[in-house]
N, C-alpha and C. Protein backbone atom coordinates (compact mmCIF):
# COMPACT_ATOMS: atom_id res chain seq x y z
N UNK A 1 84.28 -103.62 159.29
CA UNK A 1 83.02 -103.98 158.68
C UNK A 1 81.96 -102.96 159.08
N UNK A 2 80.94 -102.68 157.92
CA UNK A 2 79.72 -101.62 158.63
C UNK A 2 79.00 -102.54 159.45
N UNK A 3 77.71 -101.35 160.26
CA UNK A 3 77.35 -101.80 161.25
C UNK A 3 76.17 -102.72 160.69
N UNK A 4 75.57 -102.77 158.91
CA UNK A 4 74.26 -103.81 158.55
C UNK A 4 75.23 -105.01 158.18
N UNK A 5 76.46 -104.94 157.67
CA UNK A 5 76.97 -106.04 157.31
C UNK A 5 77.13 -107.07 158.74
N UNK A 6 77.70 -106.76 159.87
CA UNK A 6 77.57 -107.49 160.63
C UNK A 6 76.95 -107.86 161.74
N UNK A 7 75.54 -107.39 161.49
CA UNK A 7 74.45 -107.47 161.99
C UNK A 7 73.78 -108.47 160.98
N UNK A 8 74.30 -108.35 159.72
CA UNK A 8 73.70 -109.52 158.65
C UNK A 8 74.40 -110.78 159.27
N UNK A 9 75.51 -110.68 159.21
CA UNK A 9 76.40 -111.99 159.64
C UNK A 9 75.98 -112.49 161.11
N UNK A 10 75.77 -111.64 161.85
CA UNK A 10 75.35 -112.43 163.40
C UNK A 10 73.88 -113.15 162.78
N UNK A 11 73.13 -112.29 162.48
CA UNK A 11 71.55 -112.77 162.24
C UNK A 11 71.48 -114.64 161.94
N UNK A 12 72.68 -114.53 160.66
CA UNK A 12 72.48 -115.65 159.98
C UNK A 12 73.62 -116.84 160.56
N UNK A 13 74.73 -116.45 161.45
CA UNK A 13 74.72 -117.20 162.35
C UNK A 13 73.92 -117.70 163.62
N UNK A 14 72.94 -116.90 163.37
CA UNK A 14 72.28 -117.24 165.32
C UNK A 14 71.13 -118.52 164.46
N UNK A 15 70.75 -117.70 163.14
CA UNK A 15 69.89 -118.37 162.43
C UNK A 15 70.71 -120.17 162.14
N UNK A 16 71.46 -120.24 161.53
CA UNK A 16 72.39 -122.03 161.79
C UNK A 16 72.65 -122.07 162.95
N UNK A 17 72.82 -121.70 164.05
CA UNK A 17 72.72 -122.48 165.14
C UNK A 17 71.53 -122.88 165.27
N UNK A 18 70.40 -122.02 165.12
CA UNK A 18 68.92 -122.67 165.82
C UNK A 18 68.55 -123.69 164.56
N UNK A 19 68.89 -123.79 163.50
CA UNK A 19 68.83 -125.15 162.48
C UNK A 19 69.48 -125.90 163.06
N UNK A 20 70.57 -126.13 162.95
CA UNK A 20 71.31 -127.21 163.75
C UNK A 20 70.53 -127.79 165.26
N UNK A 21 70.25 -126.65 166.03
CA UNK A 21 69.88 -127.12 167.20
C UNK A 21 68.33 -127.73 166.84
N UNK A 22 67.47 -127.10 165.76
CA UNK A 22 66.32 -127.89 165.38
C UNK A 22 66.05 -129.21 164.55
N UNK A 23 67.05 -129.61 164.31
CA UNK A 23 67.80 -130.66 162.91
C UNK A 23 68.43 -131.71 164.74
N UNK A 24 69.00 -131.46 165.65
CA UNK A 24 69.39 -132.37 166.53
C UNK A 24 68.13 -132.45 167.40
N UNK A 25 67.04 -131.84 167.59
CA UNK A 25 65.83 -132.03 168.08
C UNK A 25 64.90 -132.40 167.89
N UNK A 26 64.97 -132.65 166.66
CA UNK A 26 63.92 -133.42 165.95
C UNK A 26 64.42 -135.02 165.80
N UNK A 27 65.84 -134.58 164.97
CA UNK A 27 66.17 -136.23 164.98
C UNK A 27 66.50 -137.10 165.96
N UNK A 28 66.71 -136.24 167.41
CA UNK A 28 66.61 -137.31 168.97
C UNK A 28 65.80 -137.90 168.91
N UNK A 29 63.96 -137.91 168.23
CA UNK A 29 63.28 -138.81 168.93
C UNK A 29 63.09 -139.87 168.42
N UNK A 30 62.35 -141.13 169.28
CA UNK A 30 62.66 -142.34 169.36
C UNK A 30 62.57 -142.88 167.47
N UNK A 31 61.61 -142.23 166.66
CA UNK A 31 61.54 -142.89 165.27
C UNK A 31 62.42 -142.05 164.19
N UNK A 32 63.39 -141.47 164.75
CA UNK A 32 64.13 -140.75 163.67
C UNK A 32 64.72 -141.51 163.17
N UNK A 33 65.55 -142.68 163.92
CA UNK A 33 66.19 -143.58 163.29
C UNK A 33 65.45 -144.52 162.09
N UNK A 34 64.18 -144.66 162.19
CA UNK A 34 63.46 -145.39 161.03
C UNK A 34 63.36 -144.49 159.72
N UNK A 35 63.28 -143.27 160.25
CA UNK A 35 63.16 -142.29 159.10
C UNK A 35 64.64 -141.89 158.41
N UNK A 36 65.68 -141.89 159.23
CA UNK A 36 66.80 -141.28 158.53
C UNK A 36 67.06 -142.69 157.69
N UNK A 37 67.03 -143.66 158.54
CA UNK A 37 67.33 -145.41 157.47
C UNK A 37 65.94 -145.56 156.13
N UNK A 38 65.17 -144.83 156.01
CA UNK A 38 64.03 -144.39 155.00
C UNK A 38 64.67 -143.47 154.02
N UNK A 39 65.00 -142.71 154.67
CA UNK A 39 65.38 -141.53 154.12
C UNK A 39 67.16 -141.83 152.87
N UNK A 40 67.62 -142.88 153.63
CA UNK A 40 68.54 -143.36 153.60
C UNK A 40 68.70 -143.95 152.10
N UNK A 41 67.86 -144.96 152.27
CA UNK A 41 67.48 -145.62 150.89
C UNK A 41 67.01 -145.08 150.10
N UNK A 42 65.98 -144.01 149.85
CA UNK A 42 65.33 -143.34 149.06
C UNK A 42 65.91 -142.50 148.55
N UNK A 43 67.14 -141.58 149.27
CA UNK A 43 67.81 -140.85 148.77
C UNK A 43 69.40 -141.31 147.83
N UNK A 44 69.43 -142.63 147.89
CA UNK A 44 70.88 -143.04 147.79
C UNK A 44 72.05 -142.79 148.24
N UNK A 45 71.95 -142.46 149.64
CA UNK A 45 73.04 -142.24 150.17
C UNK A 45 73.99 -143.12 150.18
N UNK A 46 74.24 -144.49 150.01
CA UNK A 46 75.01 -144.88 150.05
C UNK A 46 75.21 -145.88 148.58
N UNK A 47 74.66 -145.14 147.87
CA UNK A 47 74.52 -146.12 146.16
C UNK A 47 74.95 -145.02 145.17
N UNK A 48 75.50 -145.25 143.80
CA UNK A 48 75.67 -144.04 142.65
C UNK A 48 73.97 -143.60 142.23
N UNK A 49 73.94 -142.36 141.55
CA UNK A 49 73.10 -141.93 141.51
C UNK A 49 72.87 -141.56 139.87
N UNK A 50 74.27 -142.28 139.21
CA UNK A 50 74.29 -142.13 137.60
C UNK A 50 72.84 -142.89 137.12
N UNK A 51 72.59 -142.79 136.01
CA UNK A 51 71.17 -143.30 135.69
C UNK A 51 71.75 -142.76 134.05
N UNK A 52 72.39 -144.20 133.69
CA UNK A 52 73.24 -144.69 131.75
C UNK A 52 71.89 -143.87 131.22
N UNK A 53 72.71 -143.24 130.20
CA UNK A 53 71.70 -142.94 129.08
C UNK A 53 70.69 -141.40 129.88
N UNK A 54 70.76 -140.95 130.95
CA UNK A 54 69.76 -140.13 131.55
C UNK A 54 70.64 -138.88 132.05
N UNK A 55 70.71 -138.05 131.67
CA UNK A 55 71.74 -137.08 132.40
C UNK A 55 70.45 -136.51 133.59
N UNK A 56 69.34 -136.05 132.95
CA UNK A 56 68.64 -135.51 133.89
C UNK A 56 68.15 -136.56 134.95
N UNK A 57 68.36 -137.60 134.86
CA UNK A 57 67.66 -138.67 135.97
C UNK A 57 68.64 -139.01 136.66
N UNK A 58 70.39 -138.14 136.18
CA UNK A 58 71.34 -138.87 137.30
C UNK A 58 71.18 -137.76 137.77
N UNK A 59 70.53 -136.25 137.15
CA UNK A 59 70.73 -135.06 138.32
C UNK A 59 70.04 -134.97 138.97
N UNK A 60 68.60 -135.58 138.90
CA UNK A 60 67.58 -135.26 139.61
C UNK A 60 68.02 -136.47 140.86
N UNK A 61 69.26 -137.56 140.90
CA UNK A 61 68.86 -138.63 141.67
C UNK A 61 70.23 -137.77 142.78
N UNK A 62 71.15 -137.04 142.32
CA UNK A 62 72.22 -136.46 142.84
C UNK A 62 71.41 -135.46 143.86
N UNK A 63 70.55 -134.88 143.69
CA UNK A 63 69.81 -133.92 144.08
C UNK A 63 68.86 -134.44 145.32
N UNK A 64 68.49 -135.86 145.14
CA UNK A 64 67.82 -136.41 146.15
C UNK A 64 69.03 -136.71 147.75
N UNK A 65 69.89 -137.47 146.85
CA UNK A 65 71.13 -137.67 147.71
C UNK A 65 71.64 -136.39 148.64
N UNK A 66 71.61 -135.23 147.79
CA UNK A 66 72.09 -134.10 148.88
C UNK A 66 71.43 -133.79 150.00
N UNK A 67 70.01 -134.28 149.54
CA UNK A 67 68.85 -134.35 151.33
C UNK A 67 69.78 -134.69 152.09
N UNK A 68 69.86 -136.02 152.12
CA UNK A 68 70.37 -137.17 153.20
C UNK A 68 71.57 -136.66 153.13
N UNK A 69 72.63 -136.60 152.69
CA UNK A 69 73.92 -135.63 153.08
C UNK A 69 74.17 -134.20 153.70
N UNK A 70 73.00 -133.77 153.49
CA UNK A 70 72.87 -132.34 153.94
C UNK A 70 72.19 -132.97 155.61
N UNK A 71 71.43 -133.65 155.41
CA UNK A 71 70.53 -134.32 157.24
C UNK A 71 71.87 -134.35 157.61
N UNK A 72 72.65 -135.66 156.96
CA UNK A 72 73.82 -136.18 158.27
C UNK A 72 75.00 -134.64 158.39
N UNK A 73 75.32 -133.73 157.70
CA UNK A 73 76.11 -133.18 157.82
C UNK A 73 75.47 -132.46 159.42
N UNK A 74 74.53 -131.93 159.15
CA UNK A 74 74.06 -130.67 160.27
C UNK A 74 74.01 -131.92 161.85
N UNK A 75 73.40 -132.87 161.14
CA UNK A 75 73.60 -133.90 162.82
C UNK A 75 74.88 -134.28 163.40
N UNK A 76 76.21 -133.85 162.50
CA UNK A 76 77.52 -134.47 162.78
C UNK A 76 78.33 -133.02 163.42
N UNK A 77 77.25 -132.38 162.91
CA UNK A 77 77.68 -130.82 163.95
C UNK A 77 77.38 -130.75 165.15
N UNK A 78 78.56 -130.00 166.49
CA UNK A 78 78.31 -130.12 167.76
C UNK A 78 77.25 -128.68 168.35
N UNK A 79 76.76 -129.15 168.74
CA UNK A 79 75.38 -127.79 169.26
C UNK A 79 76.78 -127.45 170.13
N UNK A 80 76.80 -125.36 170.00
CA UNK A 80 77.15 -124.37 170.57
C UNK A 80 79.10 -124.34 170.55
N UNK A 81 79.54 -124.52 169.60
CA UNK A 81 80.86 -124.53 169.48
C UNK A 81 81.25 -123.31 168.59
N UNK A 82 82.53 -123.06 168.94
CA UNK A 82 82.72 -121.70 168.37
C UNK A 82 82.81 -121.98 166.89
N UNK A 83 83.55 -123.17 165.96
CA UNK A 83 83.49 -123.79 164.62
C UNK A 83 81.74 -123.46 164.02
N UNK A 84 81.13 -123.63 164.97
CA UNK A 84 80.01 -123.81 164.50
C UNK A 84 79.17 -122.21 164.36
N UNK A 85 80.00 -121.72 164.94
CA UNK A 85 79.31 -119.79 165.06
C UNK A 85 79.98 -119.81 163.76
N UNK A 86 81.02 -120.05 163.30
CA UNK A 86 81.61 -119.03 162.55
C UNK A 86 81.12 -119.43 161.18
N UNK A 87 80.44 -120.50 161.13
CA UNK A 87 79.51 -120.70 159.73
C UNK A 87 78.59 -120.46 159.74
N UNK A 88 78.32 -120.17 158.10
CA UNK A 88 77.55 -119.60 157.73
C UNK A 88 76.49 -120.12 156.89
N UNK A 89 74.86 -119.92 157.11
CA UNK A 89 74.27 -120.85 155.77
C UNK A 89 74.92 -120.16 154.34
């Protein structure tokens, strides 16, 4: 590999670790849990997001949902593991 290509690739790994590590630092404190269970409902994480008759109102509701799936994914990640270097945003 040249020497900008993997200087690109470290960058933007060091860069998802410090998301991850800012995504588990934020959501430690004591009211994250009210907000992710907020966040929860509002986004439909756990409901369909079809909307009969609306293609754009089931994409725009699919689109909300990826918030809250995208939150729990990065919180279900372990801070400083080698799995976790080797991804990439």
């Amino acid at each position: 590999m040249n020497k900008p290509a993997e200087e690109d690739i470290q960058r933007r790994q060091q860069e998802k670790k410090a998301t991850i590590a800012a995504f588990h630092e934020l959501f430690a404190q004591r009211s994250a849990e009210l907000v992710l269970k907020n966040l929860s409902k509002e986004c439909y994480e756990n409901e369909l997001t079809f909307v009969k008759g609306d293609p754009s109102g089931s994409a725009f509701n699919s689109g909300k949902r990826y918030v809250i799936l995208h939150i729990r994914r990065l919180m279900a990640k372990k801070l400083d593991t080698d799995k976790q270097e080797k991804a990439v945003l």
